[in-house]
Protein backbone atom coordinates (compact mmCIF):
# COMPACT_ATOMS: atom_id res chain seq x y z
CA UNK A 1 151.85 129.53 83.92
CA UNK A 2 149.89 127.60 81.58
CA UNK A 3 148.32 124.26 83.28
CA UNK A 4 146.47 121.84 81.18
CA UNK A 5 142.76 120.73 82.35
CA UNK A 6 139.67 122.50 83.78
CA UNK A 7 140.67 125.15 86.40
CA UNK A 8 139.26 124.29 89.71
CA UNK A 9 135.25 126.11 89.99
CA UNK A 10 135.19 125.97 86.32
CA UNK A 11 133.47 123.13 84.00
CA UNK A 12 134.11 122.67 79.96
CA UNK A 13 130.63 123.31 79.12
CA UNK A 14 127.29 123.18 80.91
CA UNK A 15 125.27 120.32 80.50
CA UNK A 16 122.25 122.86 78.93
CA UNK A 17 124.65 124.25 76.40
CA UNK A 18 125.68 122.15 73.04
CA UNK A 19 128.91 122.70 71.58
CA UNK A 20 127.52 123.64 68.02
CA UNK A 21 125.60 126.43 70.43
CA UNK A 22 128.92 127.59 71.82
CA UNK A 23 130.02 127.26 68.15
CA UNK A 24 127.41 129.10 67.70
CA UNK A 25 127.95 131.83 70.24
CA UNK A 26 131.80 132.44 68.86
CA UNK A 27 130.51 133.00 65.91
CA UNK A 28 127.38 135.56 66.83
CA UNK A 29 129.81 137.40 69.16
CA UNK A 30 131.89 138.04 66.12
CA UNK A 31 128.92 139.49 63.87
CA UNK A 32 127.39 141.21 66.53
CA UNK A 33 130.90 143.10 67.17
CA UNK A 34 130.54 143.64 62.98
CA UNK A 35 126.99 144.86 62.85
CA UNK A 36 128.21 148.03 65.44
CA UNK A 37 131.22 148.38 63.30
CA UNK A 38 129.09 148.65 60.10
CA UNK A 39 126.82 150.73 61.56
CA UNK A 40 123.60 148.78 61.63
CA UNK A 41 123.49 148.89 65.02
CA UNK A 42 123.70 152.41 67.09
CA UNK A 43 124.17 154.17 70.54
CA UNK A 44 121.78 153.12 73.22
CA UNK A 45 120.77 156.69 72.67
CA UNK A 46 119.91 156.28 69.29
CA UNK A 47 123.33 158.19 67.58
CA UNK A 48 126.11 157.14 65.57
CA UNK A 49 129.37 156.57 65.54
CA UNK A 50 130.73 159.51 63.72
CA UNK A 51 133.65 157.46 62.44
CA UNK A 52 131.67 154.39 60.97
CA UNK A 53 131.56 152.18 59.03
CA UNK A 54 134.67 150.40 59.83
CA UNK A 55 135.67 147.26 57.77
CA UNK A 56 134.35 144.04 59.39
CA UNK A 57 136.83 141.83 61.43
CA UNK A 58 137.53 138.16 60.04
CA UNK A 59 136.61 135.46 62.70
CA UNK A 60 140.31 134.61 63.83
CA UNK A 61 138.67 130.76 64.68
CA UNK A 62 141.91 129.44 65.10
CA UNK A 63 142.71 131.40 68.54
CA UNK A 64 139.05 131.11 69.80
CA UNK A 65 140.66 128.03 71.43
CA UNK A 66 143.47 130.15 72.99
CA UNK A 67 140.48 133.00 73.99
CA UNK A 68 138.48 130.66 75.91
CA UNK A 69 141.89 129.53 78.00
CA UNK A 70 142.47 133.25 78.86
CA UNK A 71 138.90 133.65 79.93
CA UNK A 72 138.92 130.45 82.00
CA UNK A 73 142.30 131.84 83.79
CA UNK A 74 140.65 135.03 84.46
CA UNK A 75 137.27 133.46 86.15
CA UNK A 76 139.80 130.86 87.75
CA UNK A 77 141.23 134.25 89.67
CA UNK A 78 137.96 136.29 89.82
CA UNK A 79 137.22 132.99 92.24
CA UNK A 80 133.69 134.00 92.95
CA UNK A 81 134.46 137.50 93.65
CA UNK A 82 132.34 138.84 90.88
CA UNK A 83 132.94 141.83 88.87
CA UNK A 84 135.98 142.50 87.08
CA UNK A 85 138.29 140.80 89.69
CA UNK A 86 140.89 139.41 87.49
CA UNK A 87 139.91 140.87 84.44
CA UNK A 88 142.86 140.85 81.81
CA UNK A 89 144.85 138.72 84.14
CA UNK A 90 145.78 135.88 80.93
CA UNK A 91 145.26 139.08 78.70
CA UNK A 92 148.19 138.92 75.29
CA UNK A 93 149.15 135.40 75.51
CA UNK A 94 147.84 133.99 72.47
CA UNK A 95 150.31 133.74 69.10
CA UNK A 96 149.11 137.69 68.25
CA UNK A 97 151.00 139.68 65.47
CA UNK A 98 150.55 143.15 66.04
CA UNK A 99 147.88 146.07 67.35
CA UNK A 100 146.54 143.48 69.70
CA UNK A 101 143.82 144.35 71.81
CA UNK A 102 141.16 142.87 74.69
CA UNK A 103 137.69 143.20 75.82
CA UNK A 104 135.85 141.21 78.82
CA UNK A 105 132.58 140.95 79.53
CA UNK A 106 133.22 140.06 83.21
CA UNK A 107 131.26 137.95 85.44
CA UNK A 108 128.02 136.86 84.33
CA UNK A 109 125.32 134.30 84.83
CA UNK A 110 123.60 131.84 82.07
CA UNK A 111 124.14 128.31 80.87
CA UNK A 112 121.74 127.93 77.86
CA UNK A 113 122.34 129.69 74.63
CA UNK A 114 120.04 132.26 74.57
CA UNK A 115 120.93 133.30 78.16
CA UNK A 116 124.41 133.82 76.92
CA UNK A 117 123.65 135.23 74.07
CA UNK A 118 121.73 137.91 75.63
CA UNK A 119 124.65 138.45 78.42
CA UNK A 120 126.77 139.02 75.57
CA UNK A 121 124.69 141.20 73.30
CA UNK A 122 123.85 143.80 76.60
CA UNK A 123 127.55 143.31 77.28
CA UNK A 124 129.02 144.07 73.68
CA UNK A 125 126.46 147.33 73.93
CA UNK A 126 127.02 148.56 77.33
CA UNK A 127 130.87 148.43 75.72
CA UNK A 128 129.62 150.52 72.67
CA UNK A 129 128.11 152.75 74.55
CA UNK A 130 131.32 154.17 76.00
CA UNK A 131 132.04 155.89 72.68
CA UNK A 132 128.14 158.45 72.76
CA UNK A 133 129.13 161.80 71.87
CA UNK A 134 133.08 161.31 70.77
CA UNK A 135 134.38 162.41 68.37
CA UNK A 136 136.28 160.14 65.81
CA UNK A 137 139.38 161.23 66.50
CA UNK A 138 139.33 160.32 70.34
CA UNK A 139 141.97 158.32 71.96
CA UNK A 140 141.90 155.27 73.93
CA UNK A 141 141.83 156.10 77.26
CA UNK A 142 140.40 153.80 80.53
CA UNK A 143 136.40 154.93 79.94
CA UNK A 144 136.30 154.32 76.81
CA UNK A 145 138.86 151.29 75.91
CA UNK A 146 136.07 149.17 75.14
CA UNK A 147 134.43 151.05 72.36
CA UNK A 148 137.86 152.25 70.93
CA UNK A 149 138.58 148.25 70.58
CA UNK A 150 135.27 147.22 68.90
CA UNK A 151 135.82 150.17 66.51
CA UNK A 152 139.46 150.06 66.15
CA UNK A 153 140.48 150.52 61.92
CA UNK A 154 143.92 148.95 62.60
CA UNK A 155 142.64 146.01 63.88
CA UNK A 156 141.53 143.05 61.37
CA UNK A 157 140.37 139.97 63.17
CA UNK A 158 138.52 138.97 66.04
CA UNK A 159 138.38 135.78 68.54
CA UNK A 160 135.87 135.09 70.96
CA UNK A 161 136.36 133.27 74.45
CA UNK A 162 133.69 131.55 77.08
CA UNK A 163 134.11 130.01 79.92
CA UNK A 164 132.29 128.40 82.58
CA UNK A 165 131.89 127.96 85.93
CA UNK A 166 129.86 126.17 88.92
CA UNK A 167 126.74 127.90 89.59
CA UNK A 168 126.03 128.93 86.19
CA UNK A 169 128.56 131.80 85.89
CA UNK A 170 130.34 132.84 82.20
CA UNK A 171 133.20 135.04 81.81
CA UNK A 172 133.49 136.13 77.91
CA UNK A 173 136.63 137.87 75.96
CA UNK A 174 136.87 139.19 72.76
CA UNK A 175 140.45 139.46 71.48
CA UNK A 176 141.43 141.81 68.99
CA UNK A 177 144.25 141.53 66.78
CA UNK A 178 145.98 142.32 62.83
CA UNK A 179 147.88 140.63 60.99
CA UNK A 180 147.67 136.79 62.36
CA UNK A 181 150.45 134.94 62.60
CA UNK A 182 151.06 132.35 59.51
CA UNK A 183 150.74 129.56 62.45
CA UNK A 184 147.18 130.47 63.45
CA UNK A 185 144.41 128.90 60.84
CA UNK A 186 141.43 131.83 60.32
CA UNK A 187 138.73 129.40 59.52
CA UNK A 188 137.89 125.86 61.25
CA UNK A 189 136.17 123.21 59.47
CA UNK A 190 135.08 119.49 60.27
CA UNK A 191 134.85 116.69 57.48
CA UNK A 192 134.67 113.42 59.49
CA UNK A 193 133.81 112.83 63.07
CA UNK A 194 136.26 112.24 65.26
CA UNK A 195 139.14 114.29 62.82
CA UNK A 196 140.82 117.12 63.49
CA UNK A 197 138.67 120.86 62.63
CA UNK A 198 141.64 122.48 62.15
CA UNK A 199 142.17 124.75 64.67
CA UNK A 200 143.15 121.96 67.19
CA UNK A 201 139.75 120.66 68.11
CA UNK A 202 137.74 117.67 67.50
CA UNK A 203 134.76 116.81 65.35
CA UNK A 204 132.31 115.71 67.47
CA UNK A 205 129.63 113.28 66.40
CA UNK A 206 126.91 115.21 67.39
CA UNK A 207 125.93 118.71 68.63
């Protein structure tokens, strides 16, 4: 059930993090997804992905929103557990039109930018590195789902959730999908402060 607000343990944004950095984050988590796709970057191991490149995913901005809310539900039940406790919990319940799939980086700590950043980038390639020595042709399966997600052909476009909790702890999705629905905008964009961006947000007035 969806409840508006902050879920209890969980905060909008730490006070060492900016919004245009979380902006900011969204954004790299997206082209850090496309740079494995592409092929730029590799295997831990130093291999490829015999199937790449794959087309890059479009930034589906408008559900990054909608992310962040499943992410917040699933650290909400995670409840200081740590791990994957609750992982996948809120998973499918953004406005999705077909092939949808989900990936979580599961409970982390950092609360400036480049902590997070980093938590995501070892995240996004401890997730790639399920796929070393498959073939192209393998199917998803639960040690791999991960990789076969990042890499995915059918899928098109891409939204990003964080969210935050006391004590410093993130919990980040990535939500794959094709196809977006006609009611979900692809790009967000702010021309006066305190107007609407487009994707149901708010131009702030500074970062």
């Amino acid at each position: 059930m969806f409840t508006a607000g902050i879920p209890t343990g969980g905060v909008a944004i730490p006070a060492t993090l900016t919004h245009t950095e979380l902006a900011q984050l969204q954004t790299d988590c997206v082209n850090r997804i496309n740079l494995y796709r592409a092929g730029t970057l590799k295997f831990s191991d130093g291999t490829s992905d015999p199937g790449i490149p794959k087309s890059p995913l479009a930034h589906l901005m408008g559900n990054d929103v909608c992310s962040t809310e499943q992410a917040a539900g699933d650290l909400l039940i995670n409840n200081g557990a740590g791990g994957c406790t609750g992982a996948h919990s809120n998973a499918f319940t953004c406005p999705w039109s077909q092939t949808v799939g989900q990936n979580t980086c599961c409970l982390r700590s950092g609360t400036t930018y480049a902590q997070i950043q980093s938590q995501l980038y070892s995240c996004l390639q401890q997730m790639w590195d399920e796929g070393i020595g498959l073939p192209d042709n393998t199917a998803f399966n639960s040690s791999n789902g991960h990789w076969y997600n990042m890499r995915n052909s059918q899928h098109t476009e891409v939204s990003c959730g964080f969210a935050f909790g006391v004590g410093g702890k993130v919990w980040m999705n990535q939500d794959f999908t094709a196809a977006r629905p006609a009611s979900v905008p692809q790009t967000c964009s702010c021309t006066t402060v305190g107007g609407s961006d487009g994707c149901g947000g708010t131009c702030l007035a500074a970062p």
